[in-house]
N, C-alpha and C. Protein backbone atom coordinates (compact mmCIF):
# COMPACT_ATOMS: atom_id res chain seq x y z
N UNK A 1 -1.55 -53.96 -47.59
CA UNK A 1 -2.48 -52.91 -47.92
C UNK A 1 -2.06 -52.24 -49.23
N UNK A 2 -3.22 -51.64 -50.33
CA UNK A 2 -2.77 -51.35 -51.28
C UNK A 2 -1.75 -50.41 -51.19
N UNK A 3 -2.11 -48.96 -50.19
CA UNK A 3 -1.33 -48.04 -50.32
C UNK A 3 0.28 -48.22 -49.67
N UNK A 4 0.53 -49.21 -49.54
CA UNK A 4 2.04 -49.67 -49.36
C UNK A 4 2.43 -50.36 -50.61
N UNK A 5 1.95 -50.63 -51.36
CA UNK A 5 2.21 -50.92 -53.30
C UNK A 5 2.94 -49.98 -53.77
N UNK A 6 4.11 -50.76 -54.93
CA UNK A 6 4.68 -49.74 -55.80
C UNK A 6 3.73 -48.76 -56.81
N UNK A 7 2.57 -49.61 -57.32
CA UNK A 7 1.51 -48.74 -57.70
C UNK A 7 0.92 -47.33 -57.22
N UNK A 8 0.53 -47.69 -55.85
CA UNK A 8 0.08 -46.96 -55.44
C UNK A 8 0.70 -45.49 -55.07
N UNK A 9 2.11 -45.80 -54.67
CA UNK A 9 2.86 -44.78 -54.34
C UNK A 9 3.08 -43.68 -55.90
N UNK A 10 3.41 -44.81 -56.93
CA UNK A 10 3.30 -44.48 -58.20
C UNK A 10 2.22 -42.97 -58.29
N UNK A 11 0.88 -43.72 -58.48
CA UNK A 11 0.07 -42.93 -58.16
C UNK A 11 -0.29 -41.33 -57.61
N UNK A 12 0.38 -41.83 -56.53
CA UNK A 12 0.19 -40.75 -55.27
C UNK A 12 1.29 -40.01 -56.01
N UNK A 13 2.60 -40.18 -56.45
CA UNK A 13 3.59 -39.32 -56.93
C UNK A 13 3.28 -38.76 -58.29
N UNK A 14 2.24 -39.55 -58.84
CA UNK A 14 1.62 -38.62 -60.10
C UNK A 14 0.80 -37.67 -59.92
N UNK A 15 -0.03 -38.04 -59.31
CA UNK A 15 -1.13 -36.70 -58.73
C UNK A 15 -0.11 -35.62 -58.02
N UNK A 16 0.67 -35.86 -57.36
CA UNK A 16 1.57 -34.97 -56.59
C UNK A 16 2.36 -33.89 -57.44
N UNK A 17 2.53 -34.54 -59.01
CA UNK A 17 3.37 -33.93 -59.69
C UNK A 17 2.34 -32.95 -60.51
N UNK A 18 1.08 -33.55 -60.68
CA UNK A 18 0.19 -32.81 -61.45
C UNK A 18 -0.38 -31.15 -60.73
N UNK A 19 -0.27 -31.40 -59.82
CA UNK A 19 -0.65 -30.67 -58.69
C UNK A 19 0.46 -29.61 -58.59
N UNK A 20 1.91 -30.19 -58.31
CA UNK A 20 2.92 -28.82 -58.34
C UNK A 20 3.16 -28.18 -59.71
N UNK A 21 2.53 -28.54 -61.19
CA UNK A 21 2.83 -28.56 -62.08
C UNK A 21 1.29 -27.71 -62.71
N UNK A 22 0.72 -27.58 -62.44
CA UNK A 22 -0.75 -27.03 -62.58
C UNK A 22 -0.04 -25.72 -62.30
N UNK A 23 -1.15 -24.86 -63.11
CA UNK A 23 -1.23 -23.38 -64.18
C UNK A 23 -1.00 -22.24 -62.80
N UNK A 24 -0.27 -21.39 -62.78
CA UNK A 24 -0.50 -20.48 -61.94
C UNK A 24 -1.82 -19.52 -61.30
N UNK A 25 -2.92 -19.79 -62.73
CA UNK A 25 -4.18 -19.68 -62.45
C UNK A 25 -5.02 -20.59 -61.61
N UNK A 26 -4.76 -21.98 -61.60
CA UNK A 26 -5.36 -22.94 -60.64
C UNK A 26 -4.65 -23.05 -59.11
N UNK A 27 -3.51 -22.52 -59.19
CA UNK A 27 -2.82 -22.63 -57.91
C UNK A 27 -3.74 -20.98 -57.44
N UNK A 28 -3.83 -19.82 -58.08
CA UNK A 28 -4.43 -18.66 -57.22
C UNK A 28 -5.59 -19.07 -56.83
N UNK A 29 -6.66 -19.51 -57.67
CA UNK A 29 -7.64 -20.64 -57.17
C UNK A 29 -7.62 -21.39 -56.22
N UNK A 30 -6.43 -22.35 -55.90
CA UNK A 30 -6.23 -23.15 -54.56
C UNK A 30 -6.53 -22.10 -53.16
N UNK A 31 -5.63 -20.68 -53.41
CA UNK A 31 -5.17 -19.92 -52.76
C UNK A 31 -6.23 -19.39 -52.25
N UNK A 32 -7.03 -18.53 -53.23
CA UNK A 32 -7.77 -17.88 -52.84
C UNK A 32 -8.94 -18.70 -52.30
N UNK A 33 -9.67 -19.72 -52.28
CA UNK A 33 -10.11 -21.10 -51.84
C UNK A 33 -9.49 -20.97 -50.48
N UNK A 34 -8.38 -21.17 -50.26
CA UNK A 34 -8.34 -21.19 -48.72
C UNK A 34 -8.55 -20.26 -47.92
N UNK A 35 -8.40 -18.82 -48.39
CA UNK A 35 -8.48 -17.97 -47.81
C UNK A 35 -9.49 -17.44 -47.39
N UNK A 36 -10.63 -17.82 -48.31
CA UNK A 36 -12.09 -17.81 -48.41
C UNK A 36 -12.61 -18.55 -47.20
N UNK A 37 -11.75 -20.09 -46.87
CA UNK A 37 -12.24 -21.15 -45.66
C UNK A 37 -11.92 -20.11 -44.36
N UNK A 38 -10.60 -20.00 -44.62
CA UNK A 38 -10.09 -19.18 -43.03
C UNK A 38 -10.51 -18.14 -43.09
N UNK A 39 -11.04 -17.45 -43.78
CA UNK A 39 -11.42 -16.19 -43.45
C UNK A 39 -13.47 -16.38 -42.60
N UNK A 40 -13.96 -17.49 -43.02
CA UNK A 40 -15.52 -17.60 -42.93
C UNK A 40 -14.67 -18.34 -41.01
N UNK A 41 -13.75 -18.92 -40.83
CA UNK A 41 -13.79 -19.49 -39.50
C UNK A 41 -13.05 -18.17 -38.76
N UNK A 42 -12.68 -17.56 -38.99
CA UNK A 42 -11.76 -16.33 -38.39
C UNK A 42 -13.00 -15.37 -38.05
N UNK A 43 -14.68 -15.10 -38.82
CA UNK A 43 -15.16 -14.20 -38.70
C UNK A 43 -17.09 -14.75 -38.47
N UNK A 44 -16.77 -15.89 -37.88
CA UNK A 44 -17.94 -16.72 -38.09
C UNK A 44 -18.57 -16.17 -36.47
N UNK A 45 -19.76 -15.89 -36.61
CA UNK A 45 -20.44 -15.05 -35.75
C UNK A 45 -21.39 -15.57 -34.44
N UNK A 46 -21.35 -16.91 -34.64
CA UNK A 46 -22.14 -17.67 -33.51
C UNK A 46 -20.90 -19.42 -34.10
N UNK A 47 -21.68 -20.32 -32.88
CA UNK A 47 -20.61 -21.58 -32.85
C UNK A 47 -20.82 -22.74 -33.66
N UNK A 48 -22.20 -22.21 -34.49
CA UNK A 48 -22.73 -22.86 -35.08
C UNK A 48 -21.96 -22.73 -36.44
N UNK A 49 -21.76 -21.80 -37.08
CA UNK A 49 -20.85 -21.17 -37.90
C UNK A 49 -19.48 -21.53 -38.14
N UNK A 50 -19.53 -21.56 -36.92
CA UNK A 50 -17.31 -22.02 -36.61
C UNK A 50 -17.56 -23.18 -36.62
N UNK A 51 -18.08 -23.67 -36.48
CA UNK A 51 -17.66 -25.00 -36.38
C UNK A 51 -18.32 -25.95 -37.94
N UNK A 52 -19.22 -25.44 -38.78
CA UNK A 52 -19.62 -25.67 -39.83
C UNK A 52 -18.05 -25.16 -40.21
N UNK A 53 -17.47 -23.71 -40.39
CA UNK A 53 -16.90 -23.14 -41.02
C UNK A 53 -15.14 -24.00 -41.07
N UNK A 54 -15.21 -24.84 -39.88
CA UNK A 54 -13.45 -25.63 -39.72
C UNK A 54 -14.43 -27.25 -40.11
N UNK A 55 -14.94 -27.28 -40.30
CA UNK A 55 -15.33 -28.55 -40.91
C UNK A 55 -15.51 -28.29 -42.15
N UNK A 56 -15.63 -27.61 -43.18
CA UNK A 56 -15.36 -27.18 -44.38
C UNK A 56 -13.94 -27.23 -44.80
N UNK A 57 -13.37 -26.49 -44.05
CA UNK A 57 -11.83 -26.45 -44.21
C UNK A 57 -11.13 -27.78 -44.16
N UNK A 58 -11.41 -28.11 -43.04
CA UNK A 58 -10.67 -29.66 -42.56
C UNK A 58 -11.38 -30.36 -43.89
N UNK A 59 -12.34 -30.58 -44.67
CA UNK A 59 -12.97 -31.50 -45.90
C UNK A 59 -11.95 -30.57 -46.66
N UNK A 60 -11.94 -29.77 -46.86
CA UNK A 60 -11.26 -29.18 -47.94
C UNK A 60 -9.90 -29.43 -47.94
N UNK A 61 -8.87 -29.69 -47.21
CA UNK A 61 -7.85 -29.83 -46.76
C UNK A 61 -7.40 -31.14 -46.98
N UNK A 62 -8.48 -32.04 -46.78
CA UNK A 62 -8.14 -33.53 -47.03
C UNK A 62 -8.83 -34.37 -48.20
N UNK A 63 -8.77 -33.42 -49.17
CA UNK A 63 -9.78 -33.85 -50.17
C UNK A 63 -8.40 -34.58 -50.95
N UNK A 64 -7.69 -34.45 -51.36
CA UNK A 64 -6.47 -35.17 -52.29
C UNK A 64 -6.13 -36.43 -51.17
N UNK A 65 -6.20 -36.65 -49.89
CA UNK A 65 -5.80 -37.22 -48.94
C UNK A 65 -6.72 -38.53 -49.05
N UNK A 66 -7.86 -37.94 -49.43
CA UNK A 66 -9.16 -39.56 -49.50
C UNK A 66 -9.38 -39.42 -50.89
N UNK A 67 -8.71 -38.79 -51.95
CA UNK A 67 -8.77 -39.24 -53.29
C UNK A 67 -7.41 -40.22 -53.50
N UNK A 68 -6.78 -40.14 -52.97
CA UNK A 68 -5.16 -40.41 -53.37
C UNK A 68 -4.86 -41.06 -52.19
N UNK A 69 -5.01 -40.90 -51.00
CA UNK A 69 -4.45 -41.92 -49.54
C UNK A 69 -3.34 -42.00 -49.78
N UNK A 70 -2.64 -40.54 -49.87
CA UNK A 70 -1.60 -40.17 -49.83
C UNK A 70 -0.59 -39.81 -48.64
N UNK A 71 -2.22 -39.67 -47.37
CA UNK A 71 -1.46 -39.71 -46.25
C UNK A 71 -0.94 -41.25 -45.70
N UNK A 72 -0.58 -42.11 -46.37
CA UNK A 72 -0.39 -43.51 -45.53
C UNK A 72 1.18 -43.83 -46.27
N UNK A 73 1.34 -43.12 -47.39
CA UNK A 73 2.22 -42.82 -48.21
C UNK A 73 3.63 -42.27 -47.77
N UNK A 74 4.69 -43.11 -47.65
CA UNK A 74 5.85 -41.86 -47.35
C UNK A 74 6.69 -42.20 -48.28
């Protein structure tokens, strides 16, 4: 499978580095982005809501994960 490639891991460790290495302005962005998710599932008012509202999060959460398949990666 690709993501067991020296490439790939390659990869995954570049994006990884770009990511801890990005502007203190894009990381408050990350931040405040999440807080924005947990805060809409923490205060979501019917189940229709919550459950839109942790399915947002959970996409949001695994968005580098299905750009990068970084989770198959160790």
């Amino acid at each position: 499978m690709l993501s067991d490639s020296k490439v790939a891991q390659e990869v995954c460790n570049q994006a990884l580095n770009i990511i801890e290495n990005s502007s203190d302005e894009n990381k408050t962005m990350e931040i405040t982005k999440e807080k924005e998710l947990l805060m809409a599932i923490m205060f979501a008012e019917n189940e229709v809501e919550l459950a839109t509202a942790i399915n947002e999060h959970i996409e949001w959460t695994n968005r580098h994960k299905e750009k990068f398949n970084c989770s198959e990666i160790e």
